[in-house]
Protein backbone atom coordinates (compact mmCIF):
# COMPACT_ATOMS: atom_id res chain seq x y z
CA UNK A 1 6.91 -8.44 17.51
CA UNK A 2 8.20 -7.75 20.72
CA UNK A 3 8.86 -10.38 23.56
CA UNK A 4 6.49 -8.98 26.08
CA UNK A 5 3.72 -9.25 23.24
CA UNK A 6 4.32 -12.99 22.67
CA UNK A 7 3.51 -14.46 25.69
CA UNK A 8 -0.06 -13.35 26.84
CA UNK A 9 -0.57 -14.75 29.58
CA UNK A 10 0.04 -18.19 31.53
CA UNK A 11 -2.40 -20.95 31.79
CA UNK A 12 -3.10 -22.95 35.21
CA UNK A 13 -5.54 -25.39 35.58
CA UNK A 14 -5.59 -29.23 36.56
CA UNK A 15 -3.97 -30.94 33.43
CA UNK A 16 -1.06 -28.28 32.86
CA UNK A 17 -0.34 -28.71 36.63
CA UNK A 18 -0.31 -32.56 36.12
CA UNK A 19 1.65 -32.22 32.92
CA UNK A 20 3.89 -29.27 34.97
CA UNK A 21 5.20 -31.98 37.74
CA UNK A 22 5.41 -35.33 35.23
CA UNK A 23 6.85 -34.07 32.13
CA UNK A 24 8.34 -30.56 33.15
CA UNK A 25 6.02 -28.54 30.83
CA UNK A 26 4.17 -25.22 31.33
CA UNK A 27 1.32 -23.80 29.61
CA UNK A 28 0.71 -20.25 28.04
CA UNK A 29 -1.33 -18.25 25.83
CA UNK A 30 0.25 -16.49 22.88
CA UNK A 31 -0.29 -14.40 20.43
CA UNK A 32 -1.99 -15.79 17.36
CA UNK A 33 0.55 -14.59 14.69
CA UNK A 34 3.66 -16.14 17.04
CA UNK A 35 5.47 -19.36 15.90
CA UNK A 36 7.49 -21.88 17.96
CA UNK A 37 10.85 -20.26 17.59
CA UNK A 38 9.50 -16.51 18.81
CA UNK A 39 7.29 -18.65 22.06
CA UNK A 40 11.11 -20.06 22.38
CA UNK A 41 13.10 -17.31 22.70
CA UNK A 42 10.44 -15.14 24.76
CA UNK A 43 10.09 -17.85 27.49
CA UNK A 44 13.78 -18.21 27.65
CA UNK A 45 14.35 -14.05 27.78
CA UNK A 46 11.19 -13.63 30.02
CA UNK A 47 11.70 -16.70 32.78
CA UNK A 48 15.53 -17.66 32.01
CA UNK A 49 15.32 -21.21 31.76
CA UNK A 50 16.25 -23.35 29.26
CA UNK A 51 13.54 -24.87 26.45
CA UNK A 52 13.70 -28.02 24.98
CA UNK A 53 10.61 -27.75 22.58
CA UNK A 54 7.71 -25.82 22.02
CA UNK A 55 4.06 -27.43 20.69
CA UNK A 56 1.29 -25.07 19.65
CA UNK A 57 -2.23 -25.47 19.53
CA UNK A 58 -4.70 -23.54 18.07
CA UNK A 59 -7.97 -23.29 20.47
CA UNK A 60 -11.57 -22.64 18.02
CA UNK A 61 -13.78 -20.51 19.89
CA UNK A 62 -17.22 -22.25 21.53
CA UNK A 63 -20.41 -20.70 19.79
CA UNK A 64 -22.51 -19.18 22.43
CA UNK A 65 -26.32 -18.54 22.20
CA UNK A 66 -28.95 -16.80 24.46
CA UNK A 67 -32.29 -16.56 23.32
CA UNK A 68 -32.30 -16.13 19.63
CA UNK A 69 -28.55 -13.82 20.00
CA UNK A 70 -26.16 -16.47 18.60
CA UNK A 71 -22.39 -15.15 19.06
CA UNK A 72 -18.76 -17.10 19.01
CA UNK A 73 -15.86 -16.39 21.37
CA UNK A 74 -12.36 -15.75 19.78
CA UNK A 75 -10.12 -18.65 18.93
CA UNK A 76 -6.57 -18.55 20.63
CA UNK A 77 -3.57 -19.81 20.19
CA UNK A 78 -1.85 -22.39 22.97
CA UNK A 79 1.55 -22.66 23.74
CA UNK A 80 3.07 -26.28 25.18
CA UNK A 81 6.37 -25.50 26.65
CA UNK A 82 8.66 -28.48 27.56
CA UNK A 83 11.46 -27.10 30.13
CA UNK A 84 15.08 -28.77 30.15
CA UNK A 85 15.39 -31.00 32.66
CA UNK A 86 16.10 -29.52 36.37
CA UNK A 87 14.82 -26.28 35.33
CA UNK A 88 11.40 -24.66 36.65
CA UNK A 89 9.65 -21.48 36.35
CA UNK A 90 8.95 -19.76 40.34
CA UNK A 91 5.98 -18.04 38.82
CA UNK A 92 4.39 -22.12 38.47
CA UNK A 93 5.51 -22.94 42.01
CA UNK A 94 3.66 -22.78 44.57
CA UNK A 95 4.85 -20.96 48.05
């Protein structure tokens, strides 16, 4: 698997931005067949920082219905990044 297939994409809402500036840990989506070690050494290749420890999460997909059309959306696969301490990532920073 290559390294730019890993990481999918990053994710930014309230709680990773909370979790970003207390604990030093960013958020991503990756790919479903990825394990800790592969999320490691992409986000180290990719951003060049150092990573302490990885925690994945599997996300099930909500089932959606509309009328009598019931459908599911895709599960996905979360990646919790912990950073080493005094390292950040510019693309989570804000200008």
């Amino acid at each position: 698997m290559n390294t730019f297939d890993i990481i999918i994409k990053p994710l930014n809402t309230e709680k990773t931005t909370i979790q970003k500036e207390t604990l030093n840990q960013v958020s991503f989506e990756v790919a479903p067949k990825a394990n800790r070690i592969q999320i490691k050494k992409a986000v180290e290749k990719i951003f060049k920082v150092g990573v302490e420890d990885v925690r994945t999460i599997v996300v099930k997909g909500k089932v959606k219905q509309k009328g009598k059309i019931v459908g599911k959306r895709k599960d996905w696969k979360k990646a919790i990044v912990t950073l080493v301490p005094g390292s950040t990532i510019e693309f989570f920073e804000g200008v």
